[in-house]
Structures are given as structure tokens and as C-alpha cells.
N, C-alpha and C. Protein backbone atom coordinates (compact mmCIF):
# COMPACT_ATOMS: atom_id res chain seq x y z
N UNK A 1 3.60 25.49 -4.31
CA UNK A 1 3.37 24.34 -5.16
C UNK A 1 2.64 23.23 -4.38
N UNK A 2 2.87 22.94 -2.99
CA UNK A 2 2.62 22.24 -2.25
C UNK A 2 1.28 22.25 -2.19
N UNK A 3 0.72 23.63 -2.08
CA UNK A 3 -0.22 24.07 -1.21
C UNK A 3 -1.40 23.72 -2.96
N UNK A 4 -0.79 23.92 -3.99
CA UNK A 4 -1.51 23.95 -5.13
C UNK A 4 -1.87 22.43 -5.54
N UNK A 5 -1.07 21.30 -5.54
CA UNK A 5 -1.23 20.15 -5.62
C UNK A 5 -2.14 19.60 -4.32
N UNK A 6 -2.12 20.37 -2.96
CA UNK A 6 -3.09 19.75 -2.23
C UNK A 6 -4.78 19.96 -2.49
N UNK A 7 -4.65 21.43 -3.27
CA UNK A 7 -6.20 21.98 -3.52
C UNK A 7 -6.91 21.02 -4.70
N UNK A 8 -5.70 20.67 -5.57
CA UNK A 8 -6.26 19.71 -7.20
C UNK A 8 -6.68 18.12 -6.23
N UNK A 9 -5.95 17.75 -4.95
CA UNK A 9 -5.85 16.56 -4.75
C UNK A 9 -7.64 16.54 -4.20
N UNK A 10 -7.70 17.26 -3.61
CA UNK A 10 -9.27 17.52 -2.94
C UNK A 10 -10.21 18.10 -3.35
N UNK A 11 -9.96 18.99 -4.73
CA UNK A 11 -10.98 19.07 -5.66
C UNK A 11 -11.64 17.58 -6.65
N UNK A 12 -10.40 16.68 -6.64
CA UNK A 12 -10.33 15.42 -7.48
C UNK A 12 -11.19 14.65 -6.64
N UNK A 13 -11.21 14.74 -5.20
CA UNK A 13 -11.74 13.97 -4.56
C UNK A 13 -13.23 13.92 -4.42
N UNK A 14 -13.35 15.17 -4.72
CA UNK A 14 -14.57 15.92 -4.78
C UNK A 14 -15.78 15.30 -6.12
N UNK A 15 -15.00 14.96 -6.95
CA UNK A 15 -15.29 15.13 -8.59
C UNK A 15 -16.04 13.45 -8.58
N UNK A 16 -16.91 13.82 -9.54
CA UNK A 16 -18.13 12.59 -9.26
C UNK A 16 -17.20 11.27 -9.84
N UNK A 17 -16.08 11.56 -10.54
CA UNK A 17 -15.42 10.10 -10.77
C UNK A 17 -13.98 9.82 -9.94
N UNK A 18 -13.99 10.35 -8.66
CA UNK A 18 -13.03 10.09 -7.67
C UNK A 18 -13.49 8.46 -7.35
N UNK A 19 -14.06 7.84 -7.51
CA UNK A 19 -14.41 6.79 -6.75
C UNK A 19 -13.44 5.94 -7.61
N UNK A 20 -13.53 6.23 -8.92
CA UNK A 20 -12.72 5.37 -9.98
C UNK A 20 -11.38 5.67 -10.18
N UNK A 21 -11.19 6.97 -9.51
CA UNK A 21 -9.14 7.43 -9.42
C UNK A 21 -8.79 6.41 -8.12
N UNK A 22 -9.49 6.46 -7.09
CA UNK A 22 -9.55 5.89 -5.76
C UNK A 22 -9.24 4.08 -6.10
N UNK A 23 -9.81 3.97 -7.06
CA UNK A 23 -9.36 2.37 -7.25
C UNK A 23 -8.76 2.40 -8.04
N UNK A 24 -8.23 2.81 -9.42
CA UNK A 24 -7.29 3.02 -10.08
C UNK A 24 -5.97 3.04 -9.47
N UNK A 25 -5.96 4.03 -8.67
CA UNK A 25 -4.53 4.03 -7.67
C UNK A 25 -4.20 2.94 -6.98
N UNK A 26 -5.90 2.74 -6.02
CA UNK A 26 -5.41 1.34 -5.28
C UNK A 26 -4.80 0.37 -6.01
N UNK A 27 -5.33 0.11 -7.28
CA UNK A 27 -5.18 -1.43 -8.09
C UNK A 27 -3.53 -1.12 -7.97
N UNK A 28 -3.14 0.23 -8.86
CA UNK A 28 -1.98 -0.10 -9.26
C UNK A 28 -0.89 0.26 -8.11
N UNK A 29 -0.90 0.70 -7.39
CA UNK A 29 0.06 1.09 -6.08
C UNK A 29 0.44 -1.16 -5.60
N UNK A 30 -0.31 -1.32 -5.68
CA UNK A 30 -0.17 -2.92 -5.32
C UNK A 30 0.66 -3.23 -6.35
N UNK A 31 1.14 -3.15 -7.43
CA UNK A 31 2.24 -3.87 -7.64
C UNK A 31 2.68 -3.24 -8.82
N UNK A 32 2.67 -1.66 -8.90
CA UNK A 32 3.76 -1.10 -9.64
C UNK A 32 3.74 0.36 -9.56
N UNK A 33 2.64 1.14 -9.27
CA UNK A 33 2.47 2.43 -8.74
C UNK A 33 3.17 2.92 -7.67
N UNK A 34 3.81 4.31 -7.60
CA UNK A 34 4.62 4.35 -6.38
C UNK A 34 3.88 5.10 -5.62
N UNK A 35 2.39 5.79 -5.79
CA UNK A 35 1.71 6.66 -5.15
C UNK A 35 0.69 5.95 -4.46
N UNK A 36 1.02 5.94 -3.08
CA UNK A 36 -0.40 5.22 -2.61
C UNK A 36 -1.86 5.33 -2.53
N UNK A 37 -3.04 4.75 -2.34
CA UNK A 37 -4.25 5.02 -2.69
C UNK A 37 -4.12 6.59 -1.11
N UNK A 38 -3.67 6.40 -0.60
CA UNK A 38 -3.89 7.23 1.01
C UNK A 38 -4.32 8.80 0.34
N UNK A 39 -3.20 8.95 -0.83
CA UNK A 39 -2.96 10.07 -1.00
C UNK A 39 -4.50 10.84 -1.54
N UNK A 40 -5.18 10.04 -1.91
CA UNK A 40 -7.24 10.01 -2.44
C UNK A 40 -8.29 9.77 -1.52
N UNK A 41 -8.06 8.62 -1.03
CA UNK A 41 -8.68 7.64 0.29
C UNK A 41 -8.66 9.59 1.64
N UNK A 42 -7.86 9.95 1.70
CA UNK A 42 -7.93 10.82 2.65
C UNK A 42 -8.71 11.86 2.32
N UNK A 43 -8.28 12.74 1.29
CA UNK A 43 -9.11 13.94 0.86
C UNK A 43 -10.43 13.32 0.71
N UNK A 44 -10.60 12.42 0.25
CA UNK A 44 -12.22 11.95 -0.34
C UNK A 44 -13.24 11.97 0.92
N UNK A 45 -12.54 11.24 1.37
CA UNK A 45 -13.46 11.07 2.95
C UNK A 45 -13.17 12.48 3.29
N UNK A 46 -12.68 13.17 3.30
CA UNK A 46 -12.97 14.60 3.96
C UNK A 46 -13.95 14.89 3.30
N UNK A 47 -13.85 14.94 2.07
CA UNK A 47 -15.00 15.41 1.46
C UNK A 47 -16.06 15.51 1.54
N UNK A 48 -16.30 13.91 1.85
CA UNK A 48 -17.53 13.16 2.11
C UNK A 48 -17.85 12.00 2.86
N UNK A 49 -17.50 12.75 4.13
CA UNK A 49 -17.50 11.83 4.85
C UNK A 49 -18.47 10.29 5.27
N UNK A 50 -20.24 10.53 5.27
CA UNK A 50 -20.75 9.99 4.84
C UNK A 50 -20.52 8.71 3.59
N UNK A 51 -19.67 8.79 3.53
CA UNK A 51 -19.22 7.46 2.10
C UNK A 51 -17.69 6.92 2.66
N UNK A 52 -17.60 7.39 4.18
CA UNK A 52 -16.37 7.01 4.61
C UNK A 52 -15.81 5.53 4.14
N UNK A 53 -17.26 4.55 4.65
CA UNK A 53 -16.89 2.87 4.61
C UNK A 53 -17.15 2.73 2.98
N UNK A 54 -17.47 3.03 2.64
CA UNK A 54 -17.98 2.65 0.83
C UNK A 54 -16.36 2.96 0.07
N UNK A 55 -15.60 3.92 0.16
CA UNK A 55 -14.65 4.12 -0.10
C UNK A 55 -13.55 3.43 0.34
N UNK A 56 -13.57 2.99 1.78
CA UNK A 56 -12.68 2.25 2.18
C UNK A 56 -12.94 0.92 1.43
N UNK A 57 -14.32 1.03 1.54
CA UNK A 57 -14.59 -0.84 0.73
C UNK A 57 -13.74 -0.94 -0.56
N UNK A 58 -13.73 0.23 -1.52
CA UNK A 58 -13.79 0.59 -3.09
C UNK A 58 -12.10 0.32 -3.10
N UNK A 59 -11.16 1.02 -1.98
CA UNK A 59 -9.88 1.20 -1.60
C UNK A 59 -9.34 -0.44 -1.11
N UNK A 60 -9.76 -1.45 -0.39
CA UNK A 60 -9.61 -2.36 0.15
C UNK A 60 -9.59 -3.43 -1.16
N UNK A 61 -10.90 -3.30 -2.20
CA UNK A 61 -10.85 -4.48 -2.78
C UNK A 61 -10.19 -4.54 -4.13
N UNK A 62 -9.98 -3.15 -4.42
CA UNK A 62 -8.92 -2.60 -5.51
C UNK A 62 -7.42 -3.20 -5.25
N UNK A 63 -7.16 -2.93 -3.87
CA UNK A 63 -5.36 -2.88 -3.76
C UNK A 63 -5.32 -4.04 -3.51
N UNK A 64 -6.54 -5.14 -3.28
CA UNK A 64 -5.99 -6.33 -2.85
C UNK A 64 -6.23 -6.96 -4.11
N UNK A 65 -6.71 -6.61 -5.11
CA UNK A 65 -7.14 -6.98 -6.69
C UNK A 65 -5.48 -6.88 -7.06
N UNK A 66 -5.38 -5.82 -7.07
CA UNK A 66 -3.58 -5.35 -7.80
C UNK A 66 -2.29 -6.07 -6.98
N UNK A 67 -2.88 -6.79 -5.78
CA UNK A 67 -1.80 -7.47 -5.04
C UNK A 67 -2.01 -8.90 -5.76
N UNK A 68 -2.86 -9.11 -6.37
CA UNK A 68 -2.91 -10.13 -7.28
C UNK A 68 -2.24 -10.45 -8.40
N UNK A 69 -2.29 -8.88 -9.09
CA UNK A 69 -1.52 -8.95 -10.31
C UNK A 69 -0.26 -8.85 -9.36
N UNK A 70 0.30 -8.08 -8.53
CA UNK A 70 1.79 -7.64 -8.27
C UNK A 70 2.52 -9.28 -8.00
N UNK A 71 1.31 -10.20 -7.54
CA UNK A 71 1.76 -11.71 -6.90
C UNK A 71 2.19 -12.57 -8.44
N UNK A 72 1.39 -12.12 -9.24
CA UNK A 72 1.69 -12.67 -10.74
C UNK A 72 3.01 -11.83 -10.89
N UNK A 73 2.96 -10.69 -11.11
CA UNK A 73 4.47 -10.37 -11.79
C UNK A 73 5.87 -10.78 -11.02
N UNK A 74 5.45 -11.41 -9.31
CA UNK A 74 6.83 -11.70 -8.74
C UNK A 74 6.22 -13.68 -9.01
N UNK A 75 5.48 -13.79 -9.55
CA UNK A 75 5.76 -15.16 -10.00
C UNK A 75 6.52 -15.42 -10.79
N UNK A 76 6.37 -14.82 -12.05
CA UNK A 76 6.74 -14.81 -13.33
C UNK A 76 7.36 -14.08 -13.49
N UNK A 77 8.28 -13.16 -12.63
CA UNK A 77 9.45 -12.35 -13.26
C UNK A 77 10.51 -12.27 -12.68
N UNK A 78 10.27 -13.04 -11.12
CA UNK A 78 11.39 -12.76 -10.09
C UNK A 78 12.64 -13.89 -10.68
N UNK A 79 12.13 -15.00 -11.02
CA UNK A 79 13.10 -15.78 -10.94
C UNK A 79 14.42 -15.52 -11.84
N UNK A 80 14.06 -14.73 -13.09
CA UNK A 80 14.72 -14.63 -14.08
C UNK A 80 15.67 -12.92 -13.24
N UNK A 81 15.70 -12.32 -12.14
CA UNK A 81 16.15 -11.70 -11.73
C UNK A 81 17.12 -12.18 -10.48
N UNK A 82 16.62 -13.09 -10.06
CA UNK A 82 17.25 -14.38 -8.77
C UNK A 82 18.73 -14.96 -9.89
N UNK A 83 18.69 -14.85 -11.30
CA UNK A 83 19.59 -15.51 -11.88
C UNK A 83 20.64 -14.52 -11.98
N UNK A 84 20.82 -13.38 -12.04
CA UNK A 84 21.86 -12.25 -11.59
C UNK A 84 22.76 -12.18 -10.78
N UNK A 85 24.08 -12.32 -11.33
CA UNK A 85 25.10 -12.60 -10.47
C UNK A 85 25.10 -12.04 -9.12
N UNK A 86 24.81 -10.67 -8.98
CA UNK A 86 24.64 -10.29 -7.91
C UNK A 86 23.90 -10.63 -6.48
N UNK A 87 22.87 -11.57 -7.36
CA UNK A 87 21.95 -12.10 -6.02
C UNK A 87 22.76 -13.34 -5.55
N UNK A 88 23.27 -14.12 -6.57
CA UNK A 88 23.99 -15.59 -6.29
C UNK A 88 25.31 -15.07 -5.42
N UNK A 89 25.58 -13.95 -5.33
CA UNK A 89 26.85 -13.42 -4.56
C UNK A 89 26.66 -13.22 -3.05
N UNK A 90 25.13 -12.35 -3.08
CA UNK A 90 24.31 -11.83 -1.31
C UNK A 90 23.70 -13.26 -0.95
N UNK A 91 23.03 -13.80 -1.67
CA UNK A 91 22.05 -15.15 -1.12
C UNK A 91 23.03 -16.49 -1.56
N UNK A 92 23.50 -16.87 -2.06
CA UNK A 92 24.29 -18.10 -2.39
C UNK A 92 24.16 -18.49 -3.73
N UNK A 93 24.44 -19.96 -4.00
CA UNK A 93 24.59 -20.48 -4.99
C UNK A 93 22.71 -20.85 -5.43
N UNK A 94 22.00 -20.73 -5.04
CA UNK A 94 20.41 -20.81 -4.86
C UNK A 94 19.84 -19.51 -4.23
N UNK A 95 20.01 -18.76 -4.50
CA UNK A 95 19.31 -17.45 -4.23
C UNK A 95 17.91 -17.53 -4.38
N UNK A 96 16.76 -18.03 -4.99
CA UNK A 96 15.92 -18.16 -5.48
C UNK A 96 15.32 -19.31 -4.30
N UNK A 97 15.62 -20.44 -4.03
CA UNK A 97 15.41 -21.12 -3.02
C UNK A 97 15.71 -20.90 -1.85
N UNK A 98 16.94 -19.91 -1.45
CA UNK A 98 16.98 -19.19 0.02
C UNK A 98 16.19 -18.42 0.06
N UNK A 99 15.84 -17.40 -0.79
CA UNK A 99 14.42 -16.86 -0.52
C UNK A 99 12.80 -17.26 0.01
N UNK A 100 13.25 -18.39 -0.82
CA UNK A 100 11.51 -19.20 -0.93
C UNK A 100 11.32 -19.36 0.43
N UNK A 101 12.56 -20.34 0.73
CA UNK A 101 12.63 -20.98 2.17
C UNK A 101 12.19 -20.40 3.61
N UNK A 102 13.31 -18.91 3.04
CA UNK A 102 12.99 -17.94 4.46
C UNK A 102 11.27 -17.24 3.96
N UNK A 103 11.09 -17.39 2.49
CA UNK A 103 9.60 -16.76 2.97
C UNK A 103 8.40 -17.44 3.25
N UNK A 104 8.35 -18.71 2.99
CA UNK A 104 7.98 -19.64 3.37
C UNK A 104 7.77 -20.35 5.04
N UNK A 105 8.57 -19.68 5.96
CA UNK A 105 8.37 -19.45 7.60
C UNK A 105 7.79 -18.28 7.24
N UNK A 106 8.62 -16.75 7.07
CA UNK A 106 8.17 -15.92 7.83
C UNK A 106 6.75 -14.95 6.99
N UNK A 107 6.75 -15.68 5.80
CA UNK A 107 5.61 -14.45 4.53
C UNK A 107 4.84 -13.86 5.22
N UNK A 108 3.51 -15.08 6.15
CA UNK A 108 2.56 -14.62 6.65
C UNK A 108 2.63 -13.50 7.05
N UNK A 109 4.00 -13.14 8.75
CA UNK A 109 4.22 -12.07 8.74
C UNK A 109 4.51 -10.89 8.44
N UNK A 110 4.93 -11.01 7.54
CA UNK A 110 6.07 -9.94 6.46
C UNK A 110 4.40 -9.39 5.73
N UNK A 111 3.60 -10.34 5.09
CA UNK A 111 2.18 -9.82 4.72
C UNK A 111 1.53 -9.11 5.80
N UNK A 112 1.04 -9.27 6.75
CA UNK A 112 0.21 -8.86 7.98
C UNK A 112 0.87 -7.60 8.59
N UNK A 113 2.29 -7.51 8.50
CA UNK A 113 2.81 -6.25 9.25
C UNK A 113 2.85 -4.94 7.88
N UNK A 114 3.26 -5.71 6.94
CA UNK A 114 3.88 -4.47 5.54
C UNK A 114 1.87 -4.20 5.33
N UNK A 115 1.50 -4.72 5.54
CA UNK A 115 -0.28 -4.49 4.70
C UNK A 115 -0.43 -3.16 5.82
N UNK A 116 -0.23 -3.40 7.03
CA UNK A 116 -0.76 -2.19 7.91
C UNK A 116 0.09 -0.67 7.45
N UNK A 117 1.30 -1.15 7.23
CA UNK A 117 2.36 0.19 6.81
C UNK A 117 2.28 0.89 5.82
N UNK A 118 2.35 2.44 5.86
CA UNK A 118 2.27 2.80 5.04
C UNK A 118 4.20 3.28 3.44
N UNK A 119 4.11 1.56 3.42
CA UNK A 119 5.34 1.34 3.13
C UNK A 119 4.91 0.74 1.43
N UNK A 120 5.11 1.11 0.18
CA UNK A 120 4.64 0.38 -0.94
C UNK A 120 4.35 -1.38 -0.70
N UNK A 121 3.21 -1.44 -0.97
CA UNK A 121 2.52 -2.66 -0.83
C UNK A 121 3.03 -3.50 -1.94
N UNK A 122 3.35 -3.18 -2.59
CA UNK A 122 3.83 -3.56 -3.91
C UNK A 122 4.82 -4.37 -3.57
N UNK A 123 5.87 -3.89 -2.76
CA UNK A 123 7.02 -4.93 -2.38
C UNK A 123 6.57 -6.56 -1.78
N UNK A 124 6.05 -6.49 -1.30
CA UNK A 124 4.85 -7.59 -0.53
C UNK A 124 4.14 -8.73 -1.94
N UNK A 125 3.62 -7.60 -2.01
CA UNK A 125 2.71 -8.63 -3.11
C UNK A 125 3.63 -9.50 -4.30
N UNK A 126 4.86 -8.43 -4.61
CA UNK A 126 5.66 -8.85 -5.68
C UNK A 126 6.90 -10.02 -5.49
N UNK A 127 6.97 -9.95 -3.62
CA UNK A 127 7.98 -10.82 -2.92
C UNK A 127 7.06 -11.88 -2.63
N UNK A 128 5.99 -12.20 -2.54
CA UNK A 128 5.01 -13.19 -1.71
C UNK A 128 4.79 -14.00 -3.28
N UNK A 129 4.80 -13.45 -4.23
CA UNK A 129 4.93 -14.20 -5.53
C UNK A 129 5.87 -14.95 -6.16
N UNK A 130 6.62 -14.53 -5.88
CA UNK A 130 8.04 -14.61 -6.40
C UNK A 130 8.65 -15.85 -5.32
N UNK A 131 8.46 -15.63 -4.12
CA UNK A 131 8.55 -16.81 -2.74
C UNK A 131 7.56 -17.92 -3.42
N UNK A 132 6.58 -17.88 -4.41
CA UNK A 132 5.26 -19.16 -4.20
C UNK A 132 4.93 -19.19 -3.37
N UNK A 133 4.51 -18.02 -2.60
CA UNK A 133 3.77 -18.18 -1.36
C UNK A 133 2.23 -18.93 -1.71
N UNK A 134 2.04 -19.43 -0.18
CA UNK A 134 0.14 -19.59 -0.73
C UNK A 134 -0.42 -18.21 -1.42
N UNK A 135 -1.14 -18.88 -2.42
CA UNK A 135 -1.79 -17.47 -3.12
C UNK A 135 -3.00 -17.60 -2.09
N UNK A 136 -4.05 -18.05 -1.50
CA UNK A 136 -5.05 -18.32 -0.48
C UNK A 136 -4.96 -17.47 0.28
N UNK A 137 -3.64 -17.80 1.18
CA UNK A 137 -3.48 -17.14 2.49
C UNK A 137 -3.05 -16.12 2.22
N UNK A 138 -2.24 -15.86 1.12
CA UNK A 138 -1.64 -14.06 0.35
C UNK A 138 -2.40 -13.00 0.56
N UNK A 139 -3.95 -13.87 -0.18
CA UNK A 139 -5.09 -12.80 -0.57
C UNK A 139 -5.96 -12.73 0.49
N UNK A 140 -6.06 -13.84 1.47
CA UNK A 140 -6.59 -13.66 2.45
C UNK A 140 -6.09 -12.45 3.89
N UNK A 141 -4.76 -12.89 3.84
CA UNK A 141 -3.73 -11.79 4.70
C UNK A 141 -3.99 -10.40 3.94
N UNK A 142 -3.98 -10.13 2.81
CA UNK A 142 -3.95 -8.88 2.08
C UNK A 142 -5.56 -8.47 2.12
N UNK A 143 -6.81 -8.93 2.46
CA UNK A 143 -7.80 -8.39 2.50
C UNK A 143 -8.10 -7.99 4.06
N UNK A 144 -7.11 -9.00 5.20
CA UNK A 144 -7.21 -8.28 6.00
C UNK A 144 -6.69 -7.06 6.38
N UNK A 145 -5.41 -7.38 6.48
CA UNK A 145 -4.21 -6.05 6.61
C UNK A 145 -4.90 -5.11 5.51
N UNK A 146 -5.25 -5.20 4.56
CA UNK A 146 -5.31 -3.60 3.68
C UNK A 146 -6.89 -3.35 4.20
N UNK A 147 -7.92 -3.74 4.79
CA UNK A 147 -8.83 -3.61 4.86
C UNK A 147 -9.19 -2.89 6.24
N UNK A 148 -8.20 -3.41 6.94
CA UNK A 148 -7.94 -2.86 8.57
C UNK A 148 -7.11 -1.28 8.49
N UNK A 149 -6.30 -1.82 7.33
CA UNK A 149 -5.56 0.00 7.46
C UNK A 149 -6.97 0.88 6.88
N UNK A 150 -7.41 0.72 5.45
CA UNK A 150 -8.22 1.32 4.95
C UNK A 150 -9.31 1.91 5.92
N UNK A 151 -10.08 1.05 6.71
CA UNK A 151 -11.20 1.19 7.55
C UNK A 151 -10.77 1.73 8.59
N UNK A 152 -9.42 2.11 8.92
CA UNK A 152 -9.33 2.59 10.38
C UNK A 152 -9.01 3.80 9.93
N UNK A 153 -8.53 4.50 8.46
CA UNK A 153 -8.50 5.64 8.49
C UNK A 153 -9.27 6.18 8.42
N UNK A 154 -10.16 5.47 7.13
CA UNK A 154 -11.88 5.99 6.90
C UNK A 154 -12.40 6.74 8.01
N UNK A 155 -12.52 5.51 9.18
CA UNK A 155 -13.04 5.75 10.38
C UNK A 155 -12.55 6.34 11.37
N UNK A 156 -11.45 7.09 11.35
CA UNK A 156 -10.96 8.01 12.25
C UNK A 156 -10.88 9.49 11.58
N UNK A 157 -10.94 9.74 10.25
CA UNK A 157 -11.42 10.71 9.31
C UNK A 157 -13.14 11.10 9.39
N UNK A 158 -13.78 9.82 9.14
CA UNK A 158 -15.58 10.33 9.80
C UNK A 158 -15.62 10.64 10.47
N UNK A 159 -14.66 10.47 11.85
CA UNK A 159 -15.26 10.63 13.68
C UNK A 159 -14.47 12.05 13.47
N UNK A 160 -13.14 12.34 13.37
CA UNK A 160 -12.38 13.21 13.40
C UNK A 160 -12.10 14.40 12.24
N UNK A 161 -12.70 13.99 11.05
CA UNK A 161 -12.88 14.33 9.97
C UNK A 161 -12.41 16.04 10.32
N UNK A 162 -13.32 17.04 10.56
CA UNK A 162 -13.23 18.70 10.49
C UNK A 162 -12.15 19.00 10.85
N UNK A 163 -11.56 18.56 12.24
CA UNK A 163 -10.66 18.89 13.16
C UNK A 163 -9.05 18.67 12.31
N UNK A 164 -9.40 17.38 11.67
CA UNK A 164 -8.15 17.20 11.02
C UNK A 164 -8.07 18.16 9.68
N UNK A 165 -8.96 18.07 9.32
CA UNK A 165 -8.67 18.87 7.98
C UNK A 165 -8.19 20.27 8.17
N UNK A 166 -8.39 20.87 9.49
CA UNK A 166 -8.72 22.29 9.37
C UNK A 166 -7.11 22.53 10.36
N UNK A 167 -6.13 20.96 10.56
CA UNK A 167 -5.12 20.83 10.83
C UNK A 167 -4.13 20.99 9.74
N UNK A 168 -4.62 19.88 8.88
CA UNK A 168 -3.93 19.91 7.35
C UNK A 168 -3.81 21.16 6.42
N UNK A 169 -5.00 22.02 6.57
CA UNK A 169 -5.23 23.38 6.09
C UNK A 169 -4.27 24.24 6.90
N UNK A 170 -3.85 24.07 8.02
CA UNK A 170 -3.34 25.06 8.15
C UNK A 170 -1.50 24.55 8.97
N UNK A 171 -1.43 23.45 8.31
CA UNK A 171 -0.31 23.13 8.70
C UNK A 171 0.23 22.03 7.68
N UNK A 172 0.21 22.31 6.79
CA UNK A 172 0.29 21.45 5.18
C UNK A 172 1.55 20.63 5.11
N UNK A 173 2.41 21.62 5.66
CA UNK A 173 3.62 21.56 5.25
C UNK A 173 4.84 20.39 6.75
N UNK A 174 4.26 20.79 7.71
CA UNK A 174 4.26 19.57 8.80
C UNK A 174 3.79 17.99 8.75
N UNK A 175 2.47 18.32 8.00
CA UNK A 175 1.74 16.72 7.74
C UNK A 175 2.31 16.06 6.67
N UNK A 176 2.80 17.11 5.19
CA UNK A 176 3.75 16.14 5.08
C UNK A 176 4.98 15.75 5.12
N UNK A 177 5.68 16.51 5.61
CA UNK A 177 7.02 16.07 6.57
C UNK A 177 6.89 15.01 7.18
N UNK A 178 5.48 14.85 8.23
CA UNK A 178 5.17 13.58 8.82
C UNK A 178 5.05 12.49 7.99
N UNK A 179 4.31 12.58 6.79
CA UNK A 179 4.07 11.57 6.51
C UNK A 179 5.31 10.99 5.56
N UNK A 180 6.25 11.92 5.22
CA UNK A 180 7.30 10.71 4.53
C UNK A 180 8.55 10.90 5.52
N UNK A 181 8.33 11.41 6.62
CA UNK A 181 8.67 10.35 7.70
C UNK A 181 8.58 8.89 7.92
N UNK A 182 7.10 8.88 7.84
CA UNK A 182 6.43 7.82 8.28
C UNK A 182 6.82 6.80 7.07
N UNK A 183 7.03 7.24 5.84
CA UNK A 183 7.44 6.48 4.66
C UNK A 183 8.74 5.89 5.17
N UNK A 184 9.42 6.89 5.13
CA UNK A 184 11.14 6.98 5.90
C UNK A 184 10.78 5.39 6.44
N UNK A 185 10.14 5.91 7.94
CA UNK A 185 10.26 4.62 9.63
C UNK A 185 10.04 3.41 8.50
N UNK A 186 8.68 3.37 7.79
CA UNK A 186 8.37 2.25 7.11
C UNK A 186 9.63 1.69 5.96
N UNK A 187 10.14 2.34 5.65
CA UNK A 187 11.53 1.41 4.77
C UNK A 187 12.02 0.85 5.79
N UNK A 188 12.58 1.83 7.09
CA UNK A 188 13.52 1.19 7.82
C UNK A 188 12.86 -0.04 8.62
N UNK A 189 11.67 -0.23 8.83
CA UNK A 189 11.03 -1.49 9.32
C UNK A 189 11.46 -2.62 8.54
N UNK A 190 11.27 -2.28 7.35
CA UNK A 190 11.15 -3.19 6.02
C UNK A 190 13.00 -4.18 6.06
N UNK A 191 13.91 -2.69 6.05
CA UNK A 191 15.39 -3.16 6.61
C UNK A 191 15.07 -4.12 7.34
N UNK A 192 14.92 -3.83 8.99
CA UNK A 192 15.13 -4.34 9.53
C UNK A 192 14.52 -6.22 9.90
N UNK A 193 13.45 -6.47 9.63
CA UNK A 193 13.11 -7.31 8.69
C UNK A 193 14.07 -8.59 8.51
């Protein structure tokens, strides 16, 4: 099954309207999709490698588009969830303002480290809203961080491109073990936090 969903993922990538699944995903992985753009962004550039940066561009300005909307829906939806007994029990009698407060020192970071991870971006965009973070510096932090992850895979897929693929081909089932590992480490970052 594994091996069958990886052949559709890289035939898709293949297909003259991958460019528009590729931002589709990006948009919505930013603030409600649970599948990240990586899972397109990778096969595609194998594909074609030559369109490595064009894709990363297509991938970069999509997810930071949808970190827009995800910043709207934790504007406008968090608070009415901050009113739940449960939060007034973990955060205090102001749950909603202990939040703000602590994200208000630390957002910047919490944006700049979660944008590099491959940890749902969505949490970020939907907490940095919901905090009133600067929307400025939000979208500014989010075009770097998603633009730096995007472009460094691009670009280590063009340079490295054959070698890896012909890794992934024949070890499918390791890479992704690794990679929701790597999901795994990235929650527990997020914990620790």
C-alpha cells in the first residue's frame, strides 16, 4: 500500500497541474490541513528538478498565504475557546491574557523555530493569532522560516536529487519511519517549549 501511494504521489507530481496541488496543500496545511506541502514539494522536484526554486517559490508563498488565514481563524476563534473551563483551570482566571503575555515575549521565537520544523505549521499561525501577535512581523517571520525550509530542500533535492530518490526507491519503508519520527522529535520540541 505504501509502496502504491508513493507511485500516485510522484506520478501527481509529475502531472502538468502539480504546481496547483503544491499550493493547494501549502495554503491549507497552514492553518487546517494535516498533510504537509513536503509530502509534493519532494516528489515534484525529483521530478523536475530544473523547477527546483520555482516550486519552492510556489510552496513558500502559498503556506505563508494560509498562515494568514490560520492567523485569522486564531484571531477570531481562539478566544471563545480560552472561555472553557478547562483552560481557566491550566492557565488561570485569564487564560486568554496569560497566553497573550507569554506570546507576546516569546512568539517571534516560537515562529522562527516551528517555521523550520517539520511540525504542522498550522499550530503557529493559529497560536500567533489568537496571542494578537504583530501580524507584520508574523508574516514577515513566516516568509522567512517557510522560505528557508522550502529552499533548502528544493536545493538539496537539485544538487542531490538521483542519489536520494534511488534511496527512497529502494528503502521506502525506512524514510518513512524517519520521517514521522521526525514528526514524533517535532511535537516533542513543540512540548518542550
Amino acid at each position: 500500500m505504501l509502496r502504491r501511494l508513493y507511485e500516485w504521489t510522484l506520478a501527481l507530481a509529475a502531472s502538468p497541474r502539480a504546481a496547483w496541488w503544491l499550493a493547494g496543500v501549502a495554503f491549507a496545511e497552514a492553518s487546517f490541513f494535516p498533510i504537509p506541502p513536503d509530502v509534493l514539494l519532494i516528489p515534484m522536484v525529483l521530478a523536475r528538478p530544473l523547477q527546483a526554486w520555482r516550486l519552492a517559490a510556489i510552496c513558500t508563498v502559498a503556506s505563508v498565504a494560509g498562515g494568514a488565514l490560520g492567523y485569522l481563524i486564531g484571531y477570531t476563534a481562539f478566544e471563545a475557546l480560552m472561555s472553557v473551563k478547562l483552560a481557566r483551570i491550566l492557565l488561570g482566571s485569564d487564560p486568554l491574557g496569560t497566553f497573550q503575555t507569554w506570546y507576546s515575549r516569546w512568539g517571534l521565537y516560537v515562529i522562527l523555530i516551528k517555521g523550520l520544523l517539520p511540525v504542522p505549521y498550522k499550530l503557529v499561525t493559529i497560536a500567533s493569532g489568537a496571542a494578537k501577535f504583530d501580524f507584520s512581523i508574523f508574516m514577515a517571520a513566516s516568509l522567512l522560516t517557510r522560505g528557508a525550509r522550502f529552499f533548502l530542500v528544493a536545493g538539496l533535492l537539485r544538487t542531490y536529487g538521483e542519489p536520494i530518490r534511488d534511496f527512497i526507491d529502494r528503502r521506502l519503508t525506512l524514510v518513512t519511519s524517519l520521517v514521522a519520527a521526525g514528526i514524533v522529535g517535532g511535537f516533542l520540541v513543540l512540548k518542550l517549549l
